[in-house]
N, C-alpha and C. Protein backbone atom coordinates (compact mmCIF):
# COMPACT_ATOMS: atom_id res chain seq x y z
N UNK A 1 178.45 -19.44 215.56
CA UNK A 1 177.13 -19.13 215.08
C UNK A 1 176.18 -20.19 215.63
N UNK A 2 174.61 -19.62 215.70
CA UNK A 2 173.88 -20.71 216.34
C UNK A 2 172.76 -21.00 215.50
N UNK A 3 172.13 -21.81 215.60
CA UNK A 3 171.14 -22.30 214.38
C UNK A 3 169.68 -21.87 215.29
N UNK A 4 168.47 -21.89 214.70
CA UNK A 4 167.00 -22.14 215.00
C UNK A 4 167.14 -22.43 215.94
N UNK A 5 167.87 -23.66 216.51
CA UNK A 5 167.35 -24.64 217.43
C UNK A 5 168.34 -24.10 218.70
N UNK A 6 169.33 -23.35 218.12
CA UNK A 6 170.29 -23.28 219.53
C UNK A 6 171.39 -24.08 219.24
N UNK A 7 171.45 -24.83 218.12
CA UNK A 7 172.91 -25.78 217.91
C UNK A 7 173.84 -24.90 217.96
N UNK A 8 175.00 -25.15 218.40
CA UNK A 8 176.42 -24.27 217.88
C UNK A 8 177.00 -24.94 216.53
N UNK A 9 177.01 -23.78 215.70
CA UNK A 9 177.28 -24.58 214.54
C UNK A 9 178.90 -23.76 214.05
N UNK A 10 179.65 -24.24 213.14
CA UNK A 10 180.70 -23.23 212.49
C UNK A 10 181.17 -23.65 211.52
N UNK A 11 180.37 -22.72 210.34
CA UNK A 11 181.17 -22.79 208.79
C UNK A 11 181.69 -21.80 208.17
N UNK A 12 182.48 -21.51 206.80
CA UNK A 12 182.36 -20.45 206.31
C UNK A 12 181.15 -19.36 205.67
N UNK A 13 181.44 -18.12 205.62
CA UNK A 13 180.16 -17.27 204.94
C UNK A 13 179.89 -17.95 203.67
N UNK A 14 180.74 -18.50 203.14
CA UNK A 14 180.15 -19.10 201.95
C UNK A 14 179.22 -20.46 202.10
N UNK A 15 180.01 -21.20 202.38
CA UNK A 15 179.27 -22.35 202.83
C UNK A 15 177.57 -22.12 203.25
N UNK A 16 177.58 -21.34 204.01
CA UNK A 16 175.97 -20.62 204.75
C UNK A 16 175.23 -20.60 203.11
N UNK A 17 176.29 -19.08 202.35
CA UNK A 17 175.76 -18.86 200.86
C UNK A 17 175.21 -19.54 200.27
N UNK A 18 175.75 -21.08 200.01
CA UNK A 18 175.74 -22.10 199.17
C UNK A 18 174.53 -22.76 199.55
N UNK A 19 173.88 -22.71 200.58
CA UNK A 19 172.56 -23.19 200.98
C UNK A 19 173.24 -24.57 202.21
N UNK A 20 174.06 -24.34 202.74
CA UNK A 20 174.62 -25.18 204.35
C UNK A 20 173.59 -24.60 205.30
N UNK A 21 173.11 -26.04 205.92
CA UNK A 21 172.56 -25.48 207.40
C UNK A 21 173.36 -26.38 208.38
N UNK A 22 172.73 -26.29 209.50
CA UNK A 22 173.32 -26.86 210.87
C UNK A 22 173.06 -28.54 210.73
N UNK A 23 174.16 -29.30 210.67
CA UNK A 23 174.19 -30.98 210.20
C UNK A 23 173.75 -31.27 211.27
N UNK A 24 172.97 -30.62 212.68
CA UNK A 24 172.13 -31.76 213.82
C UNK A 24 170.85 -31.28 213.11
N UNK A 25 170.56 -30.54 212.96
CA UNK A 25 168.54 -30.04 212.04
C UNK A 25 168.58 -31.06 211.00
N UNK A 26 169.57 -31.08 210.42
CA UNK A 26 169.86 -31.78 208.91
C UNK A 26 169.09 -33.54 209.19
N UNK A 27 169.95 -33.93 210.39
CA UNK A 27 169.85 -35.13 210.78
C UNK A 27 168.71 -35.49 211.22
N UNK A 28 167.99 -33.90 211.91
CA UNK A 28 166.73 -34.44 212.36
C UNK A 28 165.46 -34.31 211.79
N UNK A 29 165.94 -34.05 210.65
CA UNK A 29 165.11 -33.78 209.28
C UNK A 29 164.60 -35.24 208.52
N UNK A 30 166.23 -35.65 208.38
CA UNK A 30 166.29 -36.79 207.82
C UNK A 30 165.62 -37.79 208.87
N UNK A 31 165.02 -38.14 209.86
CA UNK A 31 164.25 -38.84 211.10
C UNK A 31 163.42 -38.65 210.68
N UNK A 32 163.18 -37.32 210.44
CA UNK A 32 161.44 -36.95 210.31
C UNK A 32 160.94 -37.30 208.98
N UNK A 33 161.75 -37.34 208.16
CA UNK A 33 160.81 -38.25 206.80
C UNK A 33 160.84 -39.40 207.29
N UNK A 34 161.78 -40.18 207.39
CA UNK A 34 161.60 -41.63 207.67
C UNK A 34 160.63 -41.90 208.36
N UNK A 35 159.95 -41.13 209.51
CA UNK A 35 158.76 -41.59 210.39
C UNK A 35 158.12 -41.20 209.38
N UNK A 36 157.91 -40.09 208.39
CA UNK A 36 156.53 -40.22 207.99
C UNK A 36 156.55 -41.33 206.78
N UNK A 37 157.71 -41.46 206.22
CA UNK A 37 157.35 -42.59 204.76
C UNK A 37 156.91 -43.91 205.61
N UNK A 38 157.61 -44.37 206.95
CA UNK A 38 156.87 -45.55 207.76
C UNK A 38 155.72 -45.28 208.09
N UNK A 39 155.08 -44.28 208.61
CA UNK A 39 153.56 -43.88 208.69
C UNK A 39 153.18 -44.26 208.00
N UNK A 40 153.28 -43.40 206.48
CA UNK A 40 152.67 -43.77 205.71
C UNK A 40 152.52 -45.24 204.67
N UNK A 41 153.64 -46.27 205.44
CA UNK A 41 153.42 -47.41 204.54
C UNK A 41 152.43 -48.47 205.38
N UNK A 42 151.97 -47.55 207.21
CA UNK A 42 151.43 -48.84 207.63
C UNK A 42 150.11 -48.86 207.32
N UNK A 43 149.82 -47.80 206.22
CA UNK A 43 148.22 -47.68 205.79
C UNK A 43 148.13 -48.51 204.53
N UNK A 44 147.07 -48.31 204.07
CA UNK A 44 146.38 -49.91 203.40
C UNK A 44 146.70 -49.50 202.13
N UNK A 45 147.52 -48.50 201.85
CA UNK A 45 147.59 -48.15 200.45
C UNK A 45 148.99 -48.41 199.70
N UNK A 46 149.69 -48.07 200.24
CA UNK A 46 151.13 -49.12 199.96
C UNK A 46 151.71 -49.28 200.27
N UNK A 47 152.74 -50.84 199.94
CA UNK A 47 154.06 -51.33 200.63
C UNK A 47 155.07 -51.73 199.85
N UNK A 48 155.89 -50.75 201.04
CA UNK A 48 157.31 -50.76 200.52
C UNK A 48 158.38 -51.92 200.16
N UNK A 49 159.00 -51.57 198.87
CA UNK A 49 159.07 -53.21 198.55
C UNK A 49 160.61 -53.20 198.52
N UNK A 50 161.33 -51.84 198.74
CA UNK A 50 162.89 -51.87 198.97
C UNK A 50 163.07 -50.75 200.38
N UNK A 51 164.24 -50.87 201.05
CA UNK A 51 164.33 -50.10 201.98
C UNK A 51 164.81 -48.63 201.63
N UNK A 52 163.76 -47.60 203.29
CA UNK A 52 164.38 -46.36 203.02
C UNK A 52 165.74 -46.00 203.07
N UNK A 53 166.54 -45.17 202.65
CA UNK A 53 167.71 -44.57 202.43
C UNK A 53 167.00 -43.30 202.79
N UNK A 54 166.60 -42.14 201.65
CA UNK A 54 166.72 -40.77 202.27
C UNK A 54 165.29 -40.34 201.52
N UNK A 55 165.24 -39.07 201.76
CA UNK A 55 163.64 -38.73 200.84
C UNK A 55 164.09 -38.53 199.63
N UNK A 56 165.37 -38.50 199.30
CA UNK A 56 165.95 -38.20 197.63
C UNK A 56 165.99 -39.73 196.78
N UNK A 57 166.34 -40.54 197.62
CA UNK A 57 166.10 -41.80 196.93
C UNK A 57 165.30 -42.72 196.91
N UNK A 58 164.93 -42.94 195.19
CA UNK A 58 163.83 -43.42 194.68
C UNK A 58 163.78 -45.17 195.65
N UNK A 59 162.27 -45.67 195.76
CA UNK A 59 162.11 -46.69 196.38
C UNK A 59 161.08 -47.44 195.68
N UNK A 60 161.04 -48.99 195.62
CA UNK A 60 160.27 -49.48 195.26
C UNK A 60 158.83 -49.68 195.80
N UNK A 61 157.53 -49.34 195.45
CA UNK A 61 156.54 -49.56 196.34
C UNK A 61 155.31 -49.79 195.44
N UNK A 62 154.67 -50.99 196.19
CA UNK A 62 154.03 -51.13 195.42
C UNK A 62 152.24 -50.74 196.03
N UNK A 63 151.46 -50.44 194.96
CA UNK A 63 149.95 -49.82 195.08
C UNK A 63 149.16 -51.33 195.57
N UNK A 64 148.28 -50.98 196.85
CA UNK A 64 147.42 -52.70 197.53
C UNK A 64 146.22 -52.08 196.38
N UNK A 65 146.31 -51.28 196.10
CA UNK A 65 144.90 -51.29 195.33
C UNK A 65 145.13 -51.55 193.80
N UNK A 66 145.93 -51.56 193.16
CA UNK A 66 145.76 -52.10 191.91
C UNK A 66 146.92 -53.16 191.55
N UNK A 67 147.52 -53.28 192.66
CA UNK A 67 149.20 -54.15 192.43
C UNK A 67 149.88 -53.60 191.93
N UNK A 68 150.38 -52.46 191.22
CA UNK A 68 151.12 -51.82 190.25
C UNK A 68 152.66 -51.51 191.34
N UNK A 69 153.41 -52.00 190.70
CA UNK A 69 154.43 -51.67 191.36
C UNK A 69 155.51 -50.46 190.48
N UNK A 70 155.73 -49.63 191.58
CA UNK A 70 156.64 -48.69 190.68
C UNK A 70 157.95 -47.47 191.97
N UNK A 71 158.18 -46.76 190.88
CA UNK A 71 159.64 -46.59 191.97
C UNK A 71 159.20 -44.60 191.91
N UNK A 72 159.70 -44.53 193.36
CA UNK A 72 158.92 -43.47 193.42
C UNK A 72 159.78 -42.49 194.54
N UNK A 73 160.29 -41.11 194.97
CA UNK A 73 160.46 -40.53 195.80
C UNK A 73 159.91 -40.44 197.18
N UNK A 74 160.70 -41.01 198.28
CA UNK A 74 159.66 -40.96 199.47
C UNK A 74 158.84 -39.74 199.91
N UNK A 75 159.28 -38.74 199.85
CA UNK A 75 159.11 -37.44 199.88
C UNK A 75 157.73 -37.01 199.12
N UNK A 76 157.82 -37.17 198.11
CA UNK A 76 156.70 -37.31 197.03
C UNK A 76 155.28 -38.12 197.17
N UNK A 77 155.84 -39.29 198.15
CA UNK A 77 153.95 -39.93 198.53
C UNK A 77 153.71 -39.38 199.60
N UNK A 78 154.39 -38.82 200.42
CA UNK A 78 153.65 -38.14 202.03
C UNK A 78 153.54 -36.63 201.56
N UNK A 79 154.19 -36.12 200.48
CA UNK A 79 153.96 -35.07 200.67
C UNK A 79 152.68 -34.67 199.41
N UNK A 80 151.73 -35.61 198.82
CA UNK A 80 150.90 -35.57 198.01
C UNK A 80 151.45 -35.75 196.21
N UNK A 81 152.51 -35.09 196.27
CA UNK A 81 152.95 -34.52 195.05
C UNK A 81 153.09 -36.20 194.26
N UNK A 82 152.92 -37.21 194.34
CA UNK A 82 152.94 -38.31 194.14
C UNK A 82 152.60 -39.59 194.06
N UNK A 83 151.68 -40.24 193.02
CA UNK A 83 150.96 -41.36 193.42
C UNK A 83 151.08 -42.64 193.12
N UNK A 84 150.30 -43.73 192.86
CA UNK A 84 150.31 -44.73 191.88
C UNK A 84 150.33 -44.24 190.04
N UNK A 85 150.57 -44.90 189.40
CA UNK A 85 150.75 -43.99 188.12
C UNK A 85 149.27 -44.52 187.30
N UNK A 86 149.13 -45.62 187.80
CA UNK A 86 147.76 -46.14 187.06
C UNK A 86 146.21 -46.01 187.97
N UNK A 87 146.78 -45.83 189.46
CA UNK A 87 145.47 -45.50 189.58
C UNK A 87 145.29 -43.59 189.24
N UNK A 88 146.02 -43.01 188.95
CA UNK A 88 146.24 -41.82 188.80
C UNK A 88 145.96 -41.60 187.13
N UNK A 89 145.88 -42.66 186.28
CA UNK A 89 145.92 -42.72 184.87
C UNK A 89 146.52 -42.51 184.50
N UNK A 90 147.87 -41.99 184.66
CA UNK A 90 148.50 -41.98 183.69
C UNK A 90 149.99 -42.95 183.44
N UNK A 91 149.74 -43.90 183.57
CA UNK A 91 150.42 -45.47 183.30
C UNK A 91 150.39 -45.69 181.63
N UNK A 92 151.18 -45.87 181.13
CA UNK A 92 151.59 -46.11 180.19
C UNK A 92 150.75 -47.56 179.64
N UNK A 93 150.87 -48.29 180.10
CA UNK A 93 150.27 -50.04 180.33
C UNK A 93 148.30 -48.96 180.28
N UNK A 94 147.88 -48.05 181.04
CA UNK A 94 146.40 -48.21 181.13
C UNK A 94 146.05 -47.46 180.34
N UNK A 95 147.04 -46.36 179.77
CA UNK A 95 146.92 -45.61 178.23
C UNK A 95 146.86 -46.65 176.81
N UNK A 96 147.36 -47.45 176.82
CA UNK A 96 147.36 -48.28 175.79
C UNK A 96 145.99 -49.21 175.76
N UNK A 97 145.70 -49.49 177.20
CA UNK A 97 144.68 -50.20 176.98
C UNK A 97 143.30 -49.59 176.69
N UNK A 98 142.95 -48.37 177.28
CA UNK A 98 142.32 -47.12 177.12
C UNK A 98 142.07 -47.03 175.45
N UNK A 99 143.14 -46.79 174.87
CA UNK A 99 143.27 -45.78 173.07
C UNK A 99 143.00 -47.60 172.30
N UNK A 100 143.16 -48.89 172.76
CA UNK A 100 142.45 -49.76 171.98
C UNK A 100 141.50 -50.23 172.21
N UNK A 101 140.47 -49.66 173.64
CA UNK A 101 139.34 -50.01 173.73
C UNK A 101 138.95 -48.98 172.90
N UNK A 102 138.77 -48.02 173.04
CA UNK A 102 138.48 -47.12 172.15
C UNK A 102 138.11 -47.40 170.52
N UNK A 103 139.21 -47.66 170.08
CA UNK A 103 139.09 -48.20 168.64
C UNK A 103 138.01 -48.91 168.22
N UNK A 104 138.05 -50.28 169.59
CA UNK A 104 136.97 -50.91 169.22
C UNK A 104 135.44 -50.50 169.43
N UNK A 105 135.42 -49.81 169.97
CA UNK A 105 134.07 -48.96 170.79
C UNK A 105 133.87 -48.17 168.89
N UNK A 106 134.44 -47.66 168.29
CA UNK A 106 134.25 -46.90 167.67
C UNK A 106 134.48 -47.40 166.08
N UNK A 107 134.66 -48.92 165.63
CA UNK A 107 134.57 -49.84 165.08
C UNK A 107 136.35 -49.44 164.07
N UNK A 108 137.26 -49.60 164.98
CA UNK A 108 138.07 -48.97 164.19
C UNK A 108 139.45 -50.43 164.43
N UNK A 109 140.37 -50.26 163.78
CA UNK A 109 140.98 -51.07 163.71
C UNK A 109 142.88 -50.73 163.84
N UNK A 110 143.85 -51.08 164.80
CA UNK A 110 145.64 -50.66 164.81
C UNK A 110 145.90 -51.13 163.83
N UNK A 111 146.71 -50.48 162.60
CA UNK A 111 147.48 -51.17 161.51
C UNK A 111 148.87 -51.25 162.25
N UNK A 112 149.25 -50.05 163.37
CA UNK A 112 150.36 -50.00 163.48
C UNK A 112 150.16 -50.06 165.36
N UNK A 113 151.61 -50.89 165.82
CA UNK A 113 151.35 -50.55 167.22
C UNK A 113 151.64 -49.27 168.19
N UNK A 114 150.82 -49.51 169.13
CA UNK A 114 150.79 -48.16 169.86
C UNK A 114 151.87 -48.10 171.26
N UNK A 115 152.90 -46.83 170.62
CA UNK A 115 153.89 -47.06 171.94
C UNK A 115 153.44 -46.43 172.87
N UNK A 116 153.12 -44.40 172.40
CA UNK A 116 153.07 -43.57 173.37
C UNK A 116 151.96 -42.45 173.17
N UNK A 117 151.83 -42.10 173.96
CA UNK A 117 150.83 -40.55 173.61
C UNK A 117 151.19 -39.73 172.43
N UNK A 118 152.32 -40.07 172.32
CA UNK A 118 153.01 -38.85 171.38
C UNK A 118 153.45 -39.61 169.92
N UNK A 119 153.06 -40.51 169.66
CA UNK A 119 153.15 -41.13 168.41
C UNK A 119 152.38 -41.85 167.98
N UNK A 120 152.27 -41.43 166.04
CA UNK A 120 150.91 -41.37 165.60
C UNK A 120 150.93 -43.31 165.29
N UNK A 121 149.49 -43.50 165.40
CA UNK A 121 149.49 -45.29 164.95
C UNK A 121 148.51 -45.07 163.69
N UNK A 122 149.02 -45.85 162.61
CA UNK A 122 148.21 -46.18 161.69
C UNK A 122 147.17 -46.66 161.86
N UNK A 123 145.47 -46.30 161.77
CA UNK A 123 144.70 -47.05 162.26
C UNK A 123 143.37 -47.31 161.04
N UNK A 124 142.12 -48.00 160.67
CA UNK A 124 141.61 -48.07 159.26
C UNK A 124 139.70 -48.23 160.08
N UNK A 125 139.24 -47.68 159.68
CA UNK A 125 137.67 -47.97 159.57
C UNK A 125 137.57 -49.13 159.21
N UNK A 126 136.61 -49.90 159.64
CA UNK A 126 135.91 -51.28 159.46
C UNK A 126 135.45 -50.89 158.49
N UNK A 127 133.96 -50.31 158.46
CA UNK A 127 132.94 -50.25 157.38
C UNK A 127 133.60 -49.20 155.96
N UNK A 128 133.99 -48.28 156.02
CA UNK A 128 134.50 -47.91 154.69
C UNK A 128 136.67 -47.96 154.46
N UNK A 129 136.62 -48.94 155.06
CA UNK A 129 138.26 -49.28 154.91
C UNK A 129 139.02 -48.12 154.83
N UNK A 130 138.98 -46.96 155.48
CA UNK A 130 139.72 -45.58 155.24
C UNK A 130 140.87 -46.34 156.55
N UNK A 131 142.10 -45.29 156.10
CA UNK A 131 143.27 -45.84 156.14
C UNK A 131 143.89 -44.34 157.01
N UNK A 132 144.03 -44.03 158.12
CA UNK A 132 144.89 -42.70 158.77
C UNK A 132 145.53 -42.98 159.57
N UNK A 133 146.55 -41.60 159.94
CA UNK A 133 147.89 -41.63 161.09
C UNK A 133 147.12 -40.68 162.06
């Protein structure tokens, strides 16, 4: 059997089934991310802070624009689907700081600390001491 490219390839009908393609495309697949995750680290936006392996494995990299370092799919920053988490907002660290500026903007006060989006914090009015979750 021959592939796209003209490789001679030979597996079973199943194997094909199972989602097998031709291991020289495979290989030159795997090239072709690697040039683009290096493309994309010689731009001003981030650097890679552990080495590539494959587009399936996660890598350390960190954001030049806010320092945030975090671990991320190579695949996922060239192919958009993937960014910094805080310049993107949704960082855990810039949610917290976000929901207690807030408070204070709005003269309010944490009885209880704040882990996540999804759990309630005890919090109390300044001026009439009311007390909610």
């Amino acid at each position: 059997m021959k592939c796209t490219k003209n490789h001679l390839i030979s597996m079973y009908p199943f194997n094909f089934k199972d989602g097998h393609r031709c291991a020289n495309c495979a290989k030159n697949c795997n090239d072709e991310s690697k040039r683009k995750f290096n493309e994309l680290m010689k731009c001003d936006r981030y650097t890679a802070l552990s080495s590539y392996v494959n587009c399936h494995e996660n890598v350390l990299v960190r954001c030049n624009w806010c320092v945030k370092e975090f671990f991320t799919k190579p695949d996922g920053l060239y192919n958009d689907k993937k960014e910094c988490p805080r310049c993107a907002r949704n960082d855990q660290e810039t949610a917290r700081e976000n929901f207690y500026r807030k408070l204070l903007i709005n003269g309010m006060e944490a009885l209880t600390d704040y882990i996540n989006n999804h759990t309630k914090v005890k919090v109390r009015h300044e001026k009439c001491k009311f007390e909610w979750l």
